[in-house]
Each structure stands twice: as structure tokens, then as C-alpha cells.
N, C-alpha and C. Protein backbone atom coordinates (compact mmCIF):
# COMPACT_ATOMS: atom_id res chain seq x y z
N UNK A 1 -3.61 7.25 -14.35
CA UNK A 1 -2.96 6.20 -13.58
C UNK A 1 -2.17 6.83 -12.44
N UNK A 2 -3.10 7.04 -11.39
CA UNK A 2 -1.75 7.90 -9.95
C UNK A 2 -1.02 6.40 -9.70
N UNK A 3 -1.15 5.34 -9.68
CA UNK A 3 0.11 4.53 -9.68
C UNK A 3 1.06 5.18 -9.60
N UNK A 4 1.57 5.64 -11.01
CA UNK A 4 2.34 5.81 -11.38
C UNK A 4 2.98 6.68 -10.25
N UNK A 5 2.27 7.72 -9.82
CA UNK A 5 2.98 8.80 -8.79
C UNK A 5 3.02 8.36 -7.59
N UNK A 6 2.14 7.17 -7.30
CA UNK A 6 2.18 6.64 -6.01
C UNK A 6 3.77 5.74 -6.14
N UNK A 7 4.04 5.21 -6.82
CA UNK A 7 5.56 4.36 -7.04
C UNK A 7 6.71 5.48 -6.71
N UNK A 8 6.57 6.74 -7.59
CA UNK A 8 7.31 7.53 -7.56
C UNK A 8 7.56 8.46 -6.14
N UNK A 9 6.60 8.10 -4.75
CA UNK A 9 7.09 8.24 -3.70
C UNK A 9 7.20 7.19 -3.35
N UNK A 10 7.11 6.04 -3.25
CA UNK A 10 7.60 4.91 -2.98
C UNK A 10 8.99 5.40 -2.80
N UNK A 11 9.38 5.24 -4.18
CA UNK A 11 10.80 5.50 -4.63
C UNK A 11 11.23 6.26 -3.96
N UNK A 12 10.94 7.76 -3.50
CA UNK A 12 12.03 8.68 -3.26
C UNK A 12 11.97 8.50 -1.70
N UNK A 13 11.02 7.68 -0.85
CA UNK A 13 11.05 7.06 0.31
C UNK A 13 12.27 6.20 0.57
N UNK A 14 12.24 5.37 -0.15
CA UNK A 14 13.49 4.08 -0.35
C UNK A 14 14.94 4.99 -0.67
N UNK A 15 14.90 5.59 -1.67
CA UNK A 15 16.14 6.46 -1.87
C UNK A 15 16.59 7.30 -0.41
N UNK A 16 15.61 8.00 0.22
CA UNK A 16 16.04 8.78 1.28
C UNK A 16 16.55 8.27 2.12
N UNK A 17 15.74 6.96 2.76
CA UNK A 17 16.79 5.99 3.66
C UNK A 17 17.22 5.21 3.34
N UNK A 18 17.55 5.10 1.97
CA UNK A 18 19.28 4.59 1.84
C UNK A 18 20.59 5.65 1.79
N UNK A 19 19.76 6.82 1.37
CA UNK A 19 21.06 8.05 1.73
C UNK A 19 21.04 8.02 3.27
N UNK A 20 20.06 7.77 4.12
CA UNK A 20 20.65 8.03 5.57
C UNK A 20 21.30 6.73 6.18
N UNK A 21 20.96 6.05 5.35
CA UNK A 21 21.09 4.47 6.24
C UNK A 21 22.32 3.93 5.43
N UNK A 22 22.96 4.56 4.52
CA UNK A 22 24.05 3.85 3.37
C UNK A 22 23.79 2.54 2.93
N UNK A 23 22.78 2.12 2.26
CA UNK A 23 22.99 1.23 1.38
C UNK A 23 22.82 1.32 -0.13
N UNK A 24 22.94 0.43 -0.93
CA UNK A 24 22.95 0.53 -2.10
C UNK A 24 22.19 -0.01 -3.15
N UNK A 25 21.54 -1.35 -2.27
CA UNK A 25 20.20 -1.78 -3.15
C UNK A 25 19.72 -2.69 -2.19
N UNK A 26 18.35 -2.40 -2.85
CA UNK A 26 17.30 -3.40 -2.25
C UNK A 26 16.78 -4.76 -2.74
N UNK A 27 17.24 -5.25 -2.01
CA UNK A 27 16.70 -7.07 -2.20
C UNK A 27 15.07 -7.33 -2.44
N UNK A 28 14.50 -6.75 -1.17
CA UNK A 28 12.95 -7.41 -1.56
C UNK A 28 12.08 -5.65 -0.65
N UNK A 29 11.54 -5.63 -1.44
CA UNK A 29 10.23 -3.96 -0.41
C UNK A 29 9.25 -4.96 -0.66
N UNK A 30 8.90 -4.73 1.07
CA UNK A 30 7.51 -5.14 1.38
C UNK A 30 6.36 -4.10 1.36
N UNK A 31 5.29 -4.02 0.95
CA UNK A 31 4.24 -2.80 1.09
C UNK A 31 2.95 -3.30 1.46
N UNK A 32 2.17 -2.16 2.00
CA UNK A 32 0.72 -2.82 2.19
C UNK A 32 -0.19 -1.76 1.90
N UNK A 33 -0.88 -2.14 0.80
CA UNK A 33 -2.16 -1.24 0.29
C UNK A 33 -3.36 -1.78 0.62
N UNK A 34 -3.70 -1.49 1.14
CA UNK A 34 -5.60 -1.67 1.73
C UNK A 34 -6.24 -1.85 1.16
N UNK A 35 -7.44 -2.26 0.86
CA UNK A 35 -8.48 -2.69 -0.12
C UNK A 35 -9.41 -1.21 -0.40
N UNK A 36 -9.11 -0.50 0.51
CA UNK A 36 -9.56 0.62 0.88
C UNK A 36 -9.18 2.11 -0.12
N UNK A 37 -7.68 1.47 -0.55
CA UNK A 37 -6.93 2.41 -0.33
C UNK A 37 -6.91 3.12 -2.02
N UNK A 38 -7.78 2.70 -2.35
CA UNK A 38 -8.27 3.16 -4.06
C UNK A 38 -6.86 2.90 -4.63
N UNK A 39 -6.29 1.90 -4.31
CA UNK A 39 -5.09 1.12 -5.42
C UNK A 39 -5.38 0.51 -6.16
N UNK A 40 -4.16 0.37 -7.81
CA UNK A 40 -4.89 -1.02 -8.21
C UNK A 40 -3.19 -1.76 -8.47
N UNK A 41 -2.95 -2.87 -7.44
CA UNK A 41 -2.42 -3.52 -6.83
C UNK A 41 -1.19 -3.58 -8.01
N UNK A 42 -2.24 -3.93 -9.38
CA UNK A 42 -1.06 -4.53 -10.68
C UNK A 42 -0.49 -3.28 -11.34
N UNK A 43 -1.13 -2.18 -11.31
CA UNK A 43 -0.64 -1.19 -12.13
C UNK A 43 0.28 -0.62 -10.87
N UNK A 44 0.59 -0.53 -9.55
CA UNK A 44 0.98 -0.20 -8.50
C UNK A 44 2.36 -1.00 -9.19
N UNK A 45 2.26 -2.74 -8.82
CA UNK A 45 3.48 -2.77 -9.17
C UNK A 45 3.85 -3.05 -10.76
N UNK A 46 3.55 -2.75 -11.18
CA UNK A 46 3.68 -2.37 -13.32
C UNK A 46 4.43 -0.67 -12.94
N UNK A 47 4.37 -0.22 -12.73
CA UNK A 47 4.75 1.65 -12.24
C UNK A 47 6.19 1.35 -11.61
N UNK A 48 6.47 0.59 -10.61
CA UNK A 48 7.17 0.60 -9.47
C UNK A 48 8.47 -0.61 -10.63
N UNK A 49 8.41 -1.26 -10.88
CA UNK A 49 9.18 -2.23 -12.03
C UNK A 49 9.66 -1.21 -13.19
N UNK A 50 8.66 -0.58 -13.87
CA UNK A 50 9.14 0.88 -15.04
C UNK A 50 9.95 1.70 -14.60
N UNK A 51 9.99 2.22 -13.54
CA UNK A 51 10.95 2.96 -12.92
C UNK A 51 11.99 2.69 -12.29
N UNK A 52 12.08 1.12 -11.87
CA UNK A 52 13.35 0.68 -11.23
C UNK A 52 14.33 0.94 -11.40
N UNK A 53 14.56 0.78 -12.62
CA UNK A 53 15.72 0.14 -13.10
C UNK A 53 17.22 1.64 -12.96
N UNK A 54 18.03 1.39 -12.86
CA UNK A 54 18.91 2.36 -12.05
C UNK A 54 18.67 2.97 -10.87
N UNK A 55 17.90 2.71 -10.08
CA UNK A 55 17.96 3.08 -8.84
C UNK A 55 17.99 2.31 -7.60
N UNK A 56 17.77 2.51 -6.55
CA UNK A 56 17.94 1.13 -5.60
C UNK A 56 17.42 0.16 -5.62
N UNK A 57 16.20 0.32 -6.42
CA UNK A 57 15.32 -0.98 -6.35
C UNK A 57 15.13 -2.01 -7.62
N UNK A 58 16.37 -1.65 -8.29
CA UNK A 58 16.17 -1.79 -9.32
C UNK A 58 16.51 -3.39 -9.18
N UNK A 59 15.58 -4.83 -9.65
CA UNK A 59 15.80 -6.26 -8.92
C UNK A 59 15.24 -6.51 -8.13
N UNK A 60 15.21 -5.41 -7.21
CA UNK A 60 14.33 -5.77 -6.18
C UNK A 60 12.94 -6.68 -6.01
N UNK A 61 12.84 -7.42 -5.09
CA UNK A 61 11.68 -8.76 -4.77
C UNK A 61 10.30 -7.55 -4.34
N UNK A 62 9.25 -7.45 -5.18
CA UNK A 62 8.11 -6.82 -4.54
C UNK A 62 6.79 -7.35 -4.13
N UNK A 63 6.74 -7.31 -2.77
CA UNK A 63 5.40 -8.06 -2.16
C UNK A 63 4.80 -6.78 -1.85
N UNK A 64 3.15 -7.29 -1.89
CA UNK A 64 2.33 -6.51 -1.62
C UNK A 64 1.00 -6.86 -1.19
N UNK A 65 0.87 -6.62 0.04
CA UNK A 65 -0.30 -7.41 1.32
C UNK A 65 -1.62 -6.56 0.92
N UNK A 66 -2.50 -7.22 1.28
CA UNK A 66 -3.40 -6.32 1.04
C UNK A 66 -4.54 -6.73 1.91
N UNK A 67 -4.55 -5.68 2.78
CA UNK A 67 -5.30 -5.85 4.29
C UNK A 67 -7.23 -6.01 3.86
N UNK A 68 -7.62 -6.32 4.76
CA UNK A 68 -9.47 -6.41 4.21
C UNK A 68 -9.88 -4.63 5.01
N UNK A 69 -11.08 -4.25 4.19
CA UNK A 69 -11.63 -2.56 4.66
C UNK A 69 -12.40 -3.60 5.84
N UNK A 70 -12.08 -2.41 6.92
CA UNK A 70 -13.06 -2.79 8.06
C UNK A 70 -13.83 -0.79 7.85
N UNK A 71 -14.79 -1.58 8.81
CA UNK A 71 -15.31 0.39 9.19
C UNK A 71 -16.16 -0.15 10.20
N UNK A 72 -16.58 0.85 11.12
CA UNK A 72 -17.61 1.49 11.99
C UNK A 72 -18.89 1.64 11.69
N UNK A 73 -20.13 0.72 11.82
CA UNK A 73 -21.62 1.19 11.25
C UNK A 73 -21.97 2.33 12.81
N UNK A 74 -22.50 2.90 12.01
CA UNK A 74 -23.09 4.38 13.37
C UNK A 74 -24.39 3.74 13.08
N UNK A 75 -25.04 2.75 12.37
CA UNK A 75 -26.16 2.23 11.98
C UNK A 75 -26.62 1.52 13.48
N UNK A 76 -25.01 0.69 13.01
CA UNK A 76 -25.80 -0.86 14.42
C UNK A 76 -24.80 -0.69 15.60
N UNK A 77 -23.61 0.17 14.84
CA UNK A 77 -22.87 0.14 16.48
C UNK A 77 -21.53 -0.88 16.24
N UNK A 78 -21.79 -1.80 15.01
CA UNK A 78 -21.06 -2.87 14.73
C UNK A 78 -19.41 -2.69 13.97
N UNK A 79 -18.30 -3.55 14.20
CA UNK A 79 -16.97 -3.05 13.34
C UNK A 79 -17.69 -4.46 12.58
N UNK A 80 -17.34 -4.15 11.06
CA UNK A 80 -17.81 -4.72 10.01
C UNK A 80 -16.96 -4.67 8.85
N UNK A 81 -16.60 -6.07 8.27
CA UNK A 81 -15.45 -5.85 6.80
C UNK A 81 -16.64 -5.79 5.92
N UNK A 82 -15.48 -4.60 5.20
CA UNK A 82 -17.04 -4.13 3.95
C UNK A 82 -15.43 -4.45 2.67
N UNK A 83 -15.62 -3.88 1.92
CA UNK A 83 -14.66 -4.35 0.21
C UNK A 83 -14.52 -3.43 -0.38
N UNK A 84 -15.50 -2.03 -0.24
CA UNK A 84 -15.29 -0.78 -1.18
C UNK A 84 -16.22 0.62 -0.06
N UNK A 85 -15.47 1.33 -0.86
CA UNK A 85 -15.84 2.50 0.43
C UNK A 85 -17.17 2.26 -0.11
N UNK A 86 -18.00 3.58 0.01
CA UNK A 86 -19.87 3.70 0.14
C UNK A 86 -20.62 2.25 0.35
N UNK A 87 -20.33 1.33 0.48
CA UNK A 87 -20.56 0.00 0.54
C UNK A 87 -21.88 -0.08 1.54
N UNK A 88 -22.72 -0.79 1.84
CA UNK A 88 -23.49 -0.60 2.86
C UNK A 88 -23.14 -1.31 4.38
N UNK A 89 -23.45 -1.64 5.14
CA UNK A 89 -23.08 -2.18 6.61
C UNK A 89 -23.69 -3.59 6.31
N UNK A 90 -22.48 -4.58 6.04
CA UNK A 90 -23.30 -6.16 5.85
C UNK A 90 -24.10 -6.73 6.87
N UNK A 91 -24.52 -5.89 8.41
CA UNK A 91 -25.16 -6.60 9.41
C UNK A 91 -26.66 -5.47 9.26
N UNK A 92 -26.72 -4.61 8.73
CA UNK A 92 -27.60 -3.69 9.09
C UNK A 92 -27.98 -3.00 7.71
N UNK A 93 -27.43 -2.61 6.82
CA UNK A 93 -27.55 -2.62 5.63
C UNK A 93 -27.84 -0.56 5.97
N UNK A 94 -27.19 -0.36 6.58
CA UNK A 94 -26.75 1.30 7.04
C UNK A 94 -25.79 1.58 6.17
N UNK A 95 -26.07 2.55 5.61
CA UNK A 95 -24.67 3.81 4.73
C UNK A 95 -23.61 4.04 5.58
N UNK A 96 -24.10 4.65 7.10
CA UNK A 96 -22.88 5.39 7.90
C UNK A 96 -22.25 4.92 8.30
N UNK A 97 -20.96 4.31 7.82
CA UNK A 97 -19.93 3.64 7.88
C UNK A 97 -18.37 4.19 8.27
N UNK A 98 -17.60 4.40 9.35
CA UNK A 98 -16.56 4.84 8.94
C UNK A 98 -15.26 4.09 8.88
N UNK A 99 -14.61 4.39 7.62
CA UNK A 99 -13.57 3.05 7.74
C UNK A 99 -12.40 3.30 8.84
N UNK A 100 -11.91 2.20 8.95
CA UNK A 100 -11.23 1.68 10.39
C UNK A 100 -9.82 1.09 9.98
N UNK A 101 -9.79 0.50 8.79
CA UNK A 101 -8.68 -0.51 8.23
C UNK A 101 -8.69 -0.25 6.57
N UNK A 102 -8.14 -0.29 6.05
CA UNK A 102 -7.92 -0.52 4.87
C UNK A 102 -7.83 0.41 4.00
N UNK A 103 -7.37 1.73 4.33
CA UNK A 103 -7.30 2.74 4.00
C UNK A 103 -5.18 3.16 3.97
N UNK A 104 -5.18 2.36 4.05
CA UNK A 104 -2.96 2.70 3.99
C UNK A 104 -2.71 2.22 3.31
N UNK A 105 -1.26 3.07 2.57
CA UNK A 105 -0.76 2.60 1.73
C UNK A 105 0.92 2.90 2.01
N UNK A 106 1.77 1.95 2.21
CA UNK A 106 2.84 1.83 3.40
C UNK A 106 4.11 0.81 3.12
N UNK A 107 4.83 1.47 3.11
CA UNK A 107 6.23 0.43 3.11
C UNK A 107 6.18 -0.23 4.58
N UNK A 108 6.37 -1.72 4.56
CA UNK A 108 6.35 -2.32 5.55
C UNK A 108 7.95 -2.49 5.83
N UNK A 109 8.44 -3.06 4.94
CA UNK A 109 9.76 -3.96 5.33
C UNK A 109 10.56 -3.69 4.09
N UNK A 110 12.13 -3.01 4.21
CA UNK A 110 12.82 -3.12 3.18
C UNK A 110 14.16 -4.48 3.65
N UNK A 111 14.67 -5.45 2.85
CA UNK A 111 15.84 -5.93 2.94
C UNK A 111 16.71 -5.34 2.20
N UNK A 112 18.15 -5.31 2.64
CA UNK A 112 18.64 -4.00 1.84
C UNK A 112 20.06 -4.97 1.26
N UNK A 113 20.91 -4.55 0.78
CA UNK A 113 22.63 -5.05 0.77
C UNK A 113 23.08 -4.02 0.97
N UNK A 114 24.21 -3.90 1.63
CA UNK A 114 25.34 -2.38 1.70
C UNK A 114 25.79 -2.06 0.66
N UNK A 115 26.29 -2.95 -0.14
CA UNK A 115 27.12 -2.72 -1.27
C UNK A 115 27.06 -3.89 -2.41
């Protein structure tokens, strides 16, 4: 389960700029994992909830967007939403695909309280 280690920089992301930024907890982290992005969305936030608790995020509101995979066919020339990497090109039915979108995995938006 890299979840688990993927939360655990989450975390020390959020911790760092609240040591630079002084606050003390977080209301709601926004994130965005890609369809791309070999996440799995529930164990992402199941990981990120287990570990909360005493640290800034601990309460915290967690959303999590989840963009569609685009890629590049070198087939037809075409930008094309595909759903999983090796996938084929839905206009041309070409392998050589390179993805374009849906490959991040990213804190978008923290709301914070000072104190």
C-alpha cells in the first residue's frame, strides 16, 4: 500500500508550511490525483485520516479531484482521454500514446486557522 507513504508526504508538506507560514491546523486540504497517477483514491484517503490525528490535519475536511488521463497518439496525431496507462488510442486504436494529464498527484488548496 504506497498510500500509505504517499499521505506521509502529504503530511510533512502541510507540516513544513505551517512551520513557515505559522499556523496550527487545517480546516479542509484540497488534492488532485490523476486517474493516471496509479492512486487508489480510498486507501489515499484511509492512510491520510490514520495518521492525522495529532498533527495539523488532524479534522481536517479532505477533497480529492480527480482529473481524466489525456495523452498524445504518435498513431493519429490526436490528444485523446484514455483511463489507464498502456490503454490503446480510442480514435486509432495505436499503443504510442504519451500521457499529457493525469499523471499528478498535488496539494491544491489548504484552508488553514492560526490558532
Amino acid at each position: 500500500m504506497h498510500e500509505l507513504s504517499l499521505a506521509g508526504g502529504i503530511l510533512r508538506i502541510v507540516e513544513d508550511v505551517a512551520r513557515r507560514d505559522a499556523f496550527t491546523r487545517v480546516e479542509k486540504l484540497c488534492l488532485e490525483a490523476g486517474a493516471l497517477a496509479a492512486v487508489d483514491v480510498a486507501a489515499l484517503r484511509f492512510a491520510l485520516e490514520a495518521i492525522s490525528p495529532g498533527t495539523v490535519l488532524e479534522g481536517a475536511e479532505l477533497e480529492i479531484s480527480r482529473p481524466t488521463g489525456r495523452a498524445f497518439c504518435f498513431g493519429c496525431g490526436e490528444s485523446v482521454q484514455i483511463d489507464a496507462l498502456g490503454s490503446a488510442c480510442p480514435a486509432c486504436g495505436a499503443y504510442r500514446l504519451q500521457p499529457t494529464q493525469g499523471m499528478e498527484l498535488r496539494v491544491l488548496e489548504l484552508r488553514v486557522r492560526d490558532h
